[in-house]
PDB file of N, CA and C in Angstrom:
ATOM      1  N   UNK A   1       0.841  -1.178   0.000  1.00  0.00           N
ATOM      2  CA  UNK A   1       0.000   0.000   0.000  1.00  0.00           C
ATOM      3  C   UNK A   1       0.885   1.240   0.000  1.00  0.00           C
ATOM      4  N   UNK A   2       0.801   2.516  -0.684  1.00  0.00           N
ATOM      5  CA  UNK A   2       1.133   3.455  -0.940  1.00  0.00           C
ATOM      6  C   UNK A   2       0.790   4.684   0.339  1.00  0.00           C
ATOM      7  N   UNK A   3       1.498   5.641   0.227  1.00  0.00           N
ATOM      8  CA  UNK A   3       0.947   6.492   1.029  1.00  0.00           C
ATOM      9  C   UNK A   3       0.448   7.344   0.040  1.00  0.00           C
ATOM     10  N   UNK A   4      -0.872   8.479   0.878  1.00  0.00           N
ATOM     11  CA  UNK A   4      -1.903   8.558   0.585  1.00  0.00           C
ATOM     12  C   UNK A   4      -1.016  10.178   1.017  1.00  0.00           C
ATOM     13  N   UNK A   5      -1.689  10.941  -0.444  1.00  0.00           N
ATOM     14  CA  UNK A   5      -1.124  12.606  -0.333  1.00  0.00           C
ATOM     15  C   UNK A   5      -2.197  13.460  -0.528  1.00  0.00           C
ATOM     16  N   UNK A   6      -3.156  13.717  -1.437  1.00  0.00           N
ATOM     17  CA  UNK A   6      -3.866  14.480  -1.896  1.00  0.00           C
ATOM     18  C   UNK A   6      -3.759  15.789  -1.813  1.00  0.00           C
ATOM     19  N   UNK A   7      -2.461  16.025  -2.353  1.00  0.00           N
ATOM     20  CA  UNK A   7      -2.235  17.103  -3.143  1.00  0.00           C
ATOM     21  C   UNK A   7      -1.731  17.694  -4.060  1.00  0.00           C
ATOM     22  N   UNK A   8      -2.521  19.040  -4.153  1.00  0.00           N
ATOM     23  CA  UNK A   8      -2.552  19.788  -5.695  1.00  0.00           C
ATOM     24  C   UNK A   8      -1.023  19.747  -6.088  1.00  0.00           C
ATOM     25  N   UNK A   9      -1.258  19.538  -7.141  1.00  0.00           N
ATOM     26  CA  UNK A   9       0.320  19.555  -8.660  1.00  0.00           C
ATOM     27  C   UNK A   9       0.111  20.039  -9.367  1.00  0.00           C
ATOM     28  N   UNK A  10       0.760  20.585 -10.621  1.00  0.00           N
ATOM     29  CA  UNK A  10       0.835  21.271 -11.742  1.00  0.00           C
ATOM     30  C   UNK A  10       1.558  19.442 -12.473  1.00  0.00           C
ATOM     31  N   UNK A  11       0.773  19.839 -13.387  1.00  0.00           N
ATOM     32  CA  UNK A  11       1.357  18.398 -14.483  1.00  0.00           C
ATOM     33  C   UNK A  11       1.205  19.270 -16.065  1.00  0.00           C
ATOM     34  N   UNK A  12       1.836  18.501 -16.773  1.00  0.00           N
ATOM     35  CA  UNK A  12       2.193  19.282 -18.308  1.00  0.00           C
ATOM     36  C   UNK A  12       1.994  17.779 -19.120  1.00  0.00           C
ATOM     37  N   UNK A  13       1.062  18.082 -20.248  1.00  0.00           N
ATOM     38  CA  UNK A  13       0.085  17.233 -20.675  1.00  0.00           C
ATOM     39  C   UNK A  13       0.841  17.208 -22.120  1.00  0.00           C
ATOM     40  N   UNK A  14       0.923  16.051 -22.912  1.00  0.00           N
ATOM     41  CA  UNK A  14       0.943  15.682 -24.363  1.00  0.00           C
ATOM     42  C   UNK A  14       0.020  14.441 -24.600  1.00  0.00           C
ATOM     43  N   UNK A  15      -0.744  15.602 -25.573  1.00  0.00           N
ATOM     44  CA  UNK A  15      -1.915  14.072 -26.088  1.00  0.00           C
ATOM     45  C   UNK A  15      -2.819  13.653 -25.368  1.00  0.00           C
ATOM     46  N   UNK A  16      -3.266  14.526 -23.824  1.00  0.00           N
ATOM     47  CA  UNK A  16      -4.055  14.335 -22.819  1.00  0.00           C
ATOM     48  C   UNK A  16      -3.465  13.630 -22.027  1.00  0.00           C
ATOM     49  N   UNK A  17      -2.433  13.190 -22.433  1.00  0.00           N
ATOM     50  CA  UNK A  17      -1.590  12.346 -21.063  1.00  0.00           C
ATOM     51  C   UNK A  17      -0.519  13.265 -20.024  1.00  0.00           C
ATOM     52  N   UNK A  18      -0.418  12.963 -18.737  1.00  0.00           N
ATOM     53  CA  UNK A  18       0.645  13.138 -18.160  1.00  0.00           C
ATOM     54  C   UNK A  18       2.086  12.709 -18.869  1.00  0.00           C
ATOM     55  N   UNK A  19       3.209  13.860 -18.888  1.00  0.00           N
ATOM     56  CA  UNK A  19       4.164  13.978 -19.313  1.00  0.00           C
ATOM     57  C   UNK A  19       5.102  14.295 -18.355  1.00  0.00           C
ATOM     58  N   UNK A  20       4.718  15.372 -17.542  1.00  0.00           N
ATOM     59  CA  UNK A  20       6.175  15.386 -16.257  1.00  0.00           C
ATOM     60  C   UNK A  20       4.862  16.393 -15.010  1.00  0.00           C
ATOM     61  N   UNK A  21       5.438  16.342 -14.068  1.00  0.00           N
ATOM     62  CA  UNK A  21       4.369  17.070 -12.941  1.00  0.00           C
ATOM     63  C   UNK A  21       5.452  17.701 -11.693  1.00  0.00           C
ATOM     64  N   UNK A  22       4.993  18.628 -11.266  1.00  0.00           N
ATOM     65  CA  UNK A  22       5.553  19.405 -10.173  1.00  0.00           C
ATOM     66  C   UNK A  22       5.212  19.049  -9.179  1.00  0.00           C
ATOM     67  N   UNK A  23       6.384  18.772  -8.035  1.00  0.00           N
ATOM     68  CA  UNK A  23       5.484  18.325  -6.862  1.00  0.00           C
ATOM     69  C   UNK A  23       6.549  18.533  -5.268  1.00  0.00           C
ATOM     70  N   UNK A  24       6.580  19.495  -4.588  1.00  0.00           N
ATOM     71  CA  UNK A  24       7.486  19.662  -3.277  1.00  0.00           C
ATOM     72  C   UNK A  24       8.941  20.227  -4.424  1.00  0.00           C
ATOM     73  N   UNK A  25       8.426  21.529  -4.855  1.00  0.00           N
ATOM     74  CA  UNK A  25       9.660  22.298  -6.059  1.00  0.00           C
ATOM     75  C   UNK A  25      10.091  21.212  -6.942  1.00  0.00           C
ATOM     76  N   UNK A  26      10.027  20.271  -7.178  1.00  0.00           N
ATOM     77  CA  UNK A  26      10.556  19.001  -8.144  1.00  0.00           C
ATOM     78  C   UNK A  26       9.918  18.320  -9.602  1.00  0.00           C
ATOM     79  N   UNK A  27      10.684  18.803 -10.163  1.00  0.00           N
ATOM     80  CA  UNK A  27      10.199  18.195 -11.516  1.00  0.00           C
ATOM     81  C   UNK A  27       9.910  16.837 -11.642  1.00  0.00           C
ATOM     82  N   UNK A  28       9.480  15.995 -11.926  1.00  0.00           N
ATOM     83  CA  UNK A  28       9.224  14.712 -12.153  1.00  0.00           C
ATOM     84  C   UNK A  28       9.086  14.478 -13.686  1.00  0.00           C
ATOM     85  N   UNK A  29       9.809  13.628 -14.400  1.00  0.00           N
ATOM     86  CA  UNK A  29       9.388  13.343 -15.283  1.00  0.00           C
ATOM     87  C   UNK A  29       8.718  11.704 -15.822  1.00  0.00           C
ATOM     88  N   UNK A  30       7.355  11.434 -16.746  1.00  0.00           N
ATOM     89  CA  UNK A  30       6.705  10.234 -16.250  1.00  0.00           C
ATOM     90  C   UNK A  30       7.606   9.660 -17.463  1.00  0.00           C
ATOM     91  N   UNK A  31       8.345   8.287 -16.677  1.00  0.00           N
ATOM     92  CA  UNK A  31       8.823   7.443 -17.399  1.00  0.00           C
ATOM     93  C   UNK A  31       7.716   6.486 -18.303  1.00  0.00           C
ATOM     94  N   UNK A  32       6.983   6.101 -17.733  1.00  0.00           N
ATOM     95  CA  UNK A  32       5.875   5.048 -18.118  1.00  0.00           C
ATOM     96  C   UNK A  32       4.637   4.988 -17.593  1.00  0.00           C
ATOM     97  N   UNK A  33       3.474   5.159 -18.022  1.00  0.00           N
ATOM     98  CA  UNK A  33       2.013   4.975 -17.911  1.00  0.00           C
ATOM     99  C   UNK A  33       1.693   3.299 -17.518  1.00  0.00           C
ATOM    100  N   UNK A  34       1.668   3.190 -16.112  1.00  0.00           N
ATOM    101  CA  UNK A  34       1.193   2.081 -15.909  1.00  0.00           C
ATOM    102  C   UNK A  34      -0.206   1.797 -16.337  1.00  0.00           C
ATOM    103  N   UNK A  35      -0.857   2.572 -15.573  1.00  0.00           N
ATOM    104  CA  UNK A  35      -2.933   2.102 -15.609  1.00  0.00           C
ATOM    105  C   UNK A  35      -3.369   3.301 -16.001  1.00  0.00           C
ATOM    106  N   UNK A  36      -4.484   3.342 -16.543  1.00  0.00           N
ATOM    107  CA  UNK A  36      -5.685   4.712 -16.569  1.00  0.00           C
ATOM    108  C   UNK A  36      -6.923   4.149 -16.382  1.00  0.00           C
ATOM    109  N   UNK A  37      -7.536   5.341 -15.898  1.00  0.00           N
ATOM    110  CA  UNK A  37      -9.154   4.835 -15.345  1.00  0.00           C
ATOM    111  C   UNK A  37      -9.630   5.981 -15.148  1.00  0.00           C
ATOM    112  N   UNK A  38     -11.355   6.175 -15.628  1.00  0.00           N
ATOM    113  CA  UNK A  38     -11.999   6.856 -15.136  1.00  0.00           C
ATOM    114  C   UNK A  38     -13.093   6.358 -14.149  1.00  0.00           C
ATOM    115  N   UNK A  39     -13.581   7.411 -13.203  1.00  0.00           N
ATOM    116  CA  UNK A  39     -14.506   6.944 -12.515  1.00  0.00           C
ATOM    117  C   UNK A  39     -15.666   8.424 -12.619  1.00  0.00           C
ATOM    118  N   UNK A  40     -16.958   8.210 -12.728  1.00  0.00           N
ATOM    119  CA  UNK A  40     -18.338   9.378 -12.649  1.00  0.00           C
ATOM    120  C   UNK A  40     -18.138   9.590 -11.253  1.00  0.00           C
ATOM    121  N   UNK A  41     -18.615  10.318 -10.986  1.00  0.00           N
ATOM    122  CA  UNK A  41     -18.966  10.772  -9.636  1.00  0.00           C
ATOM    123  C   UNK A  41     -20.145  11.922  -9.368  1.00  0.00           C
ATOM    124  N   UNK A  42     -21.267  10.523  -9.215  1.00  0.00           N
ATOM    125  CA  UNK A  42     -22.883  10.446  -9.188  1.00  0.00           C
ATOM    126  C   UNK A  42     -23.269  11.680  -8.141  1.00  0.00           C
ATOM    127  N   UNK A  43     -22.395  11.677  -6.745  1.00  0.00           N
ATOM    128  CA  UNK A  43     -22.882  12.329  -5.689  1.00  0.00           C
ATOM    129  C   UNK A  43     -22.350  13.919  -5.878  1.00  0.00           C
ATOM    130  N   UNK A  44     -21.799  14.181  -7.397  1.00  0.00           N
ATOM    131  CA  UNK A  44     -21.523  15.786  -7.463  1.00  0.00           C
ATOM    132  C   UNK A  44     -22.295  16.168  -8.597  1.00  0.00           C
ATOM    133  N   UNK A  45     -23.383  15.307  -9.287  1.00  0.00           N
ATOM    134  CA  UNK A  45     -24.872  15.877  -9.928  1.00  0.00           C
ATOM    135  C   UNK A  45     -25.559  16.058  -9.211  1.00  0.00           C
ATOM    136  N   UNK A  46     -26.299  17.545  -9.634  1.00  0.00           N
ATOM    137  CA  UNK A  46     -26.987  18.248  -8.106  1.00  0.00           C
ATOM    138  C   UNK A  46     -28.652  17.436  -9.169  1.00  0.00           C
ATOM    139  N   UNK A  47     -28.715  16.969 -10.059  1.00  0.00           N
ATOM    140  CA  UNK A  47     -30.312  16.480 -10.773  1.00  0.00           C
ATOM    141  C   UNK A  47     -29.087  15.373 -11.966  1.00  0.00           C
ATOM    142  N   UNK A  48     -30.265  14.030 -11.629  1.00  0.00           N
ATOM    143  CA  UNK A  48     -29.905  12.937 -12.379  1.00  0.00           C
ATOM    144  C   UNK A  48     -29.773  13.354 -14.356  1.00  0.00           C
ATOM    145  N   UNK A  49     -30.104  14.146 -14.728  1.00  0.00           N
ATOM    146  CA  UNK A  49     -30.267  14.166 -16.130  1.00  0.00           C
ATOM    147  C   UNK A  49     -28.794  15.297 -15.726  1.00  0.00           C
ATOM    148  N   UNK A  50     -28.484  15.604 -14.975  1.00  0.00           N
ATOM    149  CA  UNK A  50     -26.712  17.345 -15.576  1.00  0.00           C
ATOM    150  C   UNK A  50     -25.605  15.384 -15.844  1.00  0.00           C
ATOM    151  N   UNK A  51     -24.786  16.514 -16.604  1.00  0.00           N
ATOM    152  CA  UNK A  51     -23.693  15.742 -16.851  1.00  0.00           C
ATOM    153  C   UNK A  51     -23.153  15.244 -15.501  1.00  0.00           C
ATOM    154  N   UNK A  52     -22.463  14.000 -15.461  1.00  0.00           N
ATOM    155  CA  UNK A  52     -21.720  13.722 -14.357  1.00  0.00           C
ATOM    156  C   UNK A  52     -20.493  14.019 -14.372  1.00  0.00           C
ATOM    157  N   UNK A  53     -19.449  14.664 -13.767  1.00  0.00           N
ATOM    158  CA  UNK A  53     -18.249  14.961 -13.958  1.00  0.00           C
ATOM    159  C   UNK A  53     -17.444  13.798 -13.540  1.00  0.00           C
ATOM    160  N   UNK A  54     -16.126  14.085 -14.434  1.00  0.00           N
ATOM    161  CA  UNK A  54     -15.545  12.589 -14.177  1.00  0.00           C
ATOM    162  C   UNK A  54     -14.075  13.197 -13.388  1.00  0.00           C
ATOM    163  N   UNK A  55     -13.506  11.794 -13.008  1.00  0.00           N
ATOM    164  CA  UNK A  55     -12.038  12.394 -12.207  1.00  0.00           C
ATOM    165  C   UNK A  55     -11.209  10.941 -12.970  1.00  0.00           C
ATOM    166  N   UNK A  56     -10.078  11.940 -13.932  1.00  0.00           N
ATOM    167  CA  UNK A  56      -9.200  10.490 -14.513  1.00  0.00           C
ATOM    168  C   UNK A  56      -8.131  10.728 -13.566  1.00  0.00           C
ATOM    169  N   UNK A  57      -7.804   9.222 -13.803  1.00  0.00           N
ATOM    170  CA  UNK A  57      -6.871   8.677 -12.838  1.00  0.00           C
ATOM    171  C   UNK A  57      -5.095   7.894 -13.725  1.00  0.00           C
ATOM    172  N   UNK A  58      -4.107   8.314 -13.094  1.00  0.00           N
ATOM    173  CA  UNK A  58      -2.954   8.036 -14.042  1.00  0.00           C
ATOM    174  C   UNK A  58      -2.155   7.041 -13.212  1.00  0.00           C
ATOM    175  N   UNK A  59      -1.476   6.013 -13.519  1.00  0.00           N
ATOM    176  CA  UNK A  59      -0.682   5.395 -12.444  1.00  0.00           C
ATOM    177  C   UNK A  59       1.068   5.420 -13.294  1.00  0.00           C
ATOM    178  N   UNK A  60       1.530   5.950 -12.717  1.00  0.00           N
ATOM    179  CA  UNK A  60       2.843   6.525 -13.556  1.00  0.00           C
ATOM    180  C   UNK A  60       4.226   5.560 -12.813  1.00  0.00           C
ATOM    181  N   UNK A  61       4.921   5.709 -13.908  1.00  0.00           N
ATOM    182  CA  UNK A  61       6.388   5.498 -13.251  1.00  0.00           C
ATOM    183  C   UNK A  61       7.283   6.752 -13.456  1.00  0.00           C
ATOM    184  N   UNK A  62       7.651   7.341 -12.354  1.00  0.00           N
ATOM    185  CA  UNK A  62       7.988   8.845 -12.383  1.00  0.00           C
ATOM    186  C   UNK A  62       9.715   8.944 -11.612  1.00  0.00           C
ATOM    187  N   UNK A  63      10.329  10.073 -12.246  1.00  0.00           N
ATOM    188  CA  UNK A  63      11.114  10.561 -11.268  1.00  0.00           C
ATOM    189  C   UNK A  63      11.858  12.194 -11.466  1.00  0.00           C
ATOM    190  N   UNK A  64      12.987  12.274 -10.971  1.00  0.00           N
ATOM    191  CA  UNK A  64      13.610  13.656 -11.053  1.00  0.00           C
ATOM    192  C   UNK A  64      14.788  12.999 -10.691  1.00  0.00           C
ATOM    193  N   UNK A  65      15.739  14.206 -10.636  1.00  0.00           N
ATOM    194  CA  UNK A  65      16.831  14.552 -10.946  1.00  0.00           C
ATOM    195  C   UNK A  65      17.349  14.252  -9.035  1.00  0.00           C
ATOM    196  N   UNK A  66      16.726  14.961  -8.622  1.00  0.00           N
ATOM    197  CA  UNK A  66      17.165  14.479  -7.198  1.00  0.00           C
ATOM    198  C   UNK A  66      16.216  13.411  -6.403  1.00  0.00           C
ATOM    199  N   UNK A  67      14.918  12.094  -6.618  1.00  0.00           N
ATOM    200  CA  UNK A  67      14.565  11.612  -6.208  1.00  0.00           C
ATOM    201  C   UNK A  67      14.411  10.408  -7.475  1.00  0.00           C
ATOM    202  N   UNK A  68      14.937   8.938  -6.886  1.00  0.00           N
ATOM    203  CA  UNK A  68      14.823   8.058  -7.716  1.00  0.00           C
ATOM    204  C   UNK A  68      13.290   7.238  -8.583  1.00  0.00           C
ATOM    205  N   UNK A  69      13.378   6.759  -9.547  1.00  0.00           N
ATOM    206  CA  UNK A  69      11.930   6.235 -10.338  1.00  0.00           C
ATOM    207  C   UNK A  69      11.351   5.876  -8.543  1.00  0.00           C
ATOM    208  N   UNK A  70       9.848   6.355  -9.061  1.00  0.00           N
ATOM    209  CA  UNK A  70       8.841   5.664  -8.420  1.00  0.00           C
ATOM    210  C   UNK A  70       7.601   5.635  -8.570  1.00  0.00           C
ATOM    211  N   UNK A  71       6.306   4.995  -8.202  1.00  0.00           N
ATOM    212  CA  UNK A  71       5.525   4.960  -8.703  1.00  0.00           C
ATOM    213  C   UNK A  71       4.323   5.834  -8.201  1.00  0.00           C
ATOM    214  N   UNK A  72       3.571   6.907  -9.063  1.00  0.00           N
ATOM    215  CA  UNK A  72       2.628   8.022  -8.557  1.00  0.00           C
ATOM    216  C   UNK A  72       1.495   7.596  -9.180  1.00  0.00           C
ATOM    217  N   UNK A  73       0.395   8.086  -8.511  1.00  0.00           N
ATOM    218  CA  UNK A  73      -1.043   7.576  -8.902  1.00  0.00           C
ATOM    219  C   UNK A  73      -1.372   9.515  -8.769  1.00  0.00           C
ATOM    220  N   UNK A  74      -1.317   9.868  -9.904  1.00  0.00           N
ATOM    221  CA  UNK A  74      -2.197  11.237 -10.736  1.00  0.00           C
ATOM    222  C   UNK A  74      -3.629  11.394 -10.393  1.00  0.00           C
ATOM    223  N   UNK A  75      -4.474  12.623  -9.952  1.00  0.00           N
ATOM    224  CA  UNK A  75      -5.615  12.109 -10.416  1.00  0.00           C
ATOM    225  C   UNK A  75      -5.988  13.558 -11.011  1.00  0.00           C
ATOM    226  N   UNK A  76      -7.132  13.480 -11.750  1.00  0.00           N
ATOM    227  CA  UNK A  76      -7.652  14.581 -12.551  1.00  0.00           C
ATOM    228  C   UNK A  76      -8.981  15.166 -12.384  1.00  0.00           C
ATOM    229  N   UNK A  77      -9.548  16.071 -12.205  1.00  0.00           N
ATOM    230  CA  UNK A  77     -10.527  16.389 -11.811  1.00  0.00           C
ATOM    231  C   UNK A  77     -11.204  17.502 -12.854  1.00  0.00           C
ATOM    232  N   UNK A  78     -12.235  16.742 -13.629  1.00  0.00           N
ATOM    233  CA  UNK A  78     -12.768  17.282 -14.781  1.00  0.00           C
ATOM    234  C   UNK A  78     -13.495  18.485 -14.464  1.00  0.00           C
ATOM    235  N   UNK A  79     -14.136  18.928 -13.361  1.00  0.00           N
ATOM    236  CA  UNK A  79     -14.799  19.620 -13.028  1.00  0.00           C
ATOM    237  C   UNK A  79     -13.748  21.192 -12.673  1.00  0.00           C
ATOM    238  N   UNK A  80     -12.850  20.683 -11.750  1.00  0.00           N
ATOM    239  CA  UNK A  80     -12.189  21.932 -11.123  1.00  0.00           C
ATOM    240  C   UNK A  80     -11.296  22.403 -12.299  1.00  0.00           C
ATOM    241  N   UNK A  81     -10.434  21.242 -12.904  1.00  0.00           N
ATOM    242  CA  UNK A  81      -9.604  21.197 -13.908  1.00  0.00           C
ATOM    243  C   UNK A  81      -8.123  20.849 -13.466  1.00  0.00           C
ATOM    244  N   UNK A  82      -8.180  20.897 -11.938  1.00  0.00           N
ATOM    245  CA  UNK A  82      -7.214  20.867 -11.045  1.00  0.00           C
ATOM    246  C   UNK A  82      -6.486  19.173 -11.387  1.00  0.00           C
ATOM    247  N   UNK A  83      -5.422  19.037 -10.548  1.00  0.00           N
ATOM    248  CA  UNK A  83      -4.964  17.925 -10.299  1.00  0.00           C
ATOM    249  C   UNK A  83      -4.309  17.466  -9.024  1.00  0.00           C
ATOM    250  N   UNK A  84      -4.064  16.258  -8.905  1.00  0.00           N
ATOM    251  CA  UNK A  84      -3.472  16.044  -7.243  1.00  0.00           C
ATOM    252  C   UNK A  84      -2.795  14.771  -7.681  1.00  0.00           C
ATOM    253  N   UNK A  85      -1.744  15.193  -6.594  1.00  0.00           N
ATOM    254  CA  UNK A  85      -1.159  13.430  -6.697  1.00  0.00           C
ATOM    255  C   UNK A  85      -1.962  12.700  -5.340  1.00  0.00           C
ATOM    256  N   UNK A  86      -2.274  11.618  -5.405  1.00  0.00           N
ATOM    257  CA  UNK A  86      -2.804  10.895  -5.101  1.00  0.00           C
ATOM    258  C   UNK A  86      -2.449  10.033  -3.893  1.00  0.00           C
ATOM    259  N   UNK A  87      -1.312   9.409  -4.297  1.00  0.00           N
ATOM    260  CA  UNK A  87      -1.071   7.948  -4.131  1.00  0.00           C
ATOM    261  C   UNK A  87       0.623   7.854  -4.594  1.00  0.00           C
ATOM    262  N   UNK A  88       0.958   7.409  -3.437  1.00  0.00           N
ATOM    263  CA  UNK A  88       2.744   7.168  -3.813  1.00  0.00           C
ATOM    264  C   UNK A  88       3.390   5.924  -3.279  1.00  0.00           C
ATOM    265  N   UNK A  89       3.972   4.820  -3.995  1.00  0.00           N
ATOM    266  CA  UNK A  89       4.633   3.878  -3.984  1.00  0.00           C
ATOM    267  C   UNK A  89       5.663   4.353  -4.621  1.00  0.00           C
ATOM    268  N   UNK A  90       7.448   4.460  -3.284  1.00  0.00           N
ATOM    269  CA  UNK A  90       8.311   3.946  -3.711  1.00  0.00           C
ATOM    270  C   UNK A  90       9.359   3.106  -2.947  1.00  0.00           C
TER     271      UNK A  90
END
């Protein structure tokens, strides 16, 4: 099990994918796209017929210059536009 962060990042996108992300002043750059997934999230439609906003999810193999590869779980939040890291295994 990973530890659990939920917080905001700046990430820099090619092709809609994560490409490298900011996180504690540190560049990260994503070596490899493990998983993607979206999930709806029913309980932030205020009436069953509005769009449901979605939150994608990235599972990366990441690193920088001063911290070795490891593995980050991205997540995306369609609504705010924001992002957070998630989830960290290293």
């Amino acid at each position: 099990m990973g530890r659990i962060f939920g917080v905001q990042i700046t990430v820099a996108e090619q092709d809609g994918r994560p490409v490298r992300f900011t996180w504690q002043g540190r560049i990260y750059a994503v070596r490899r796209i493990i998983d993607h997934w979206v999930t709806l999230r029913a309980d932030w439609a205020p009436h069953a017929e509005d769009r449901l906003p979605q939150r994608t999810y990235w599972r990366v193999e990441a690193g920088s210059q001063e911290v070795s590869r490891g593995v980050y779980e991205l997540r995306h939040d369609s609504l705010t536009g924001s992002w957070t890291l998630a989830r960290v295994w290293d």
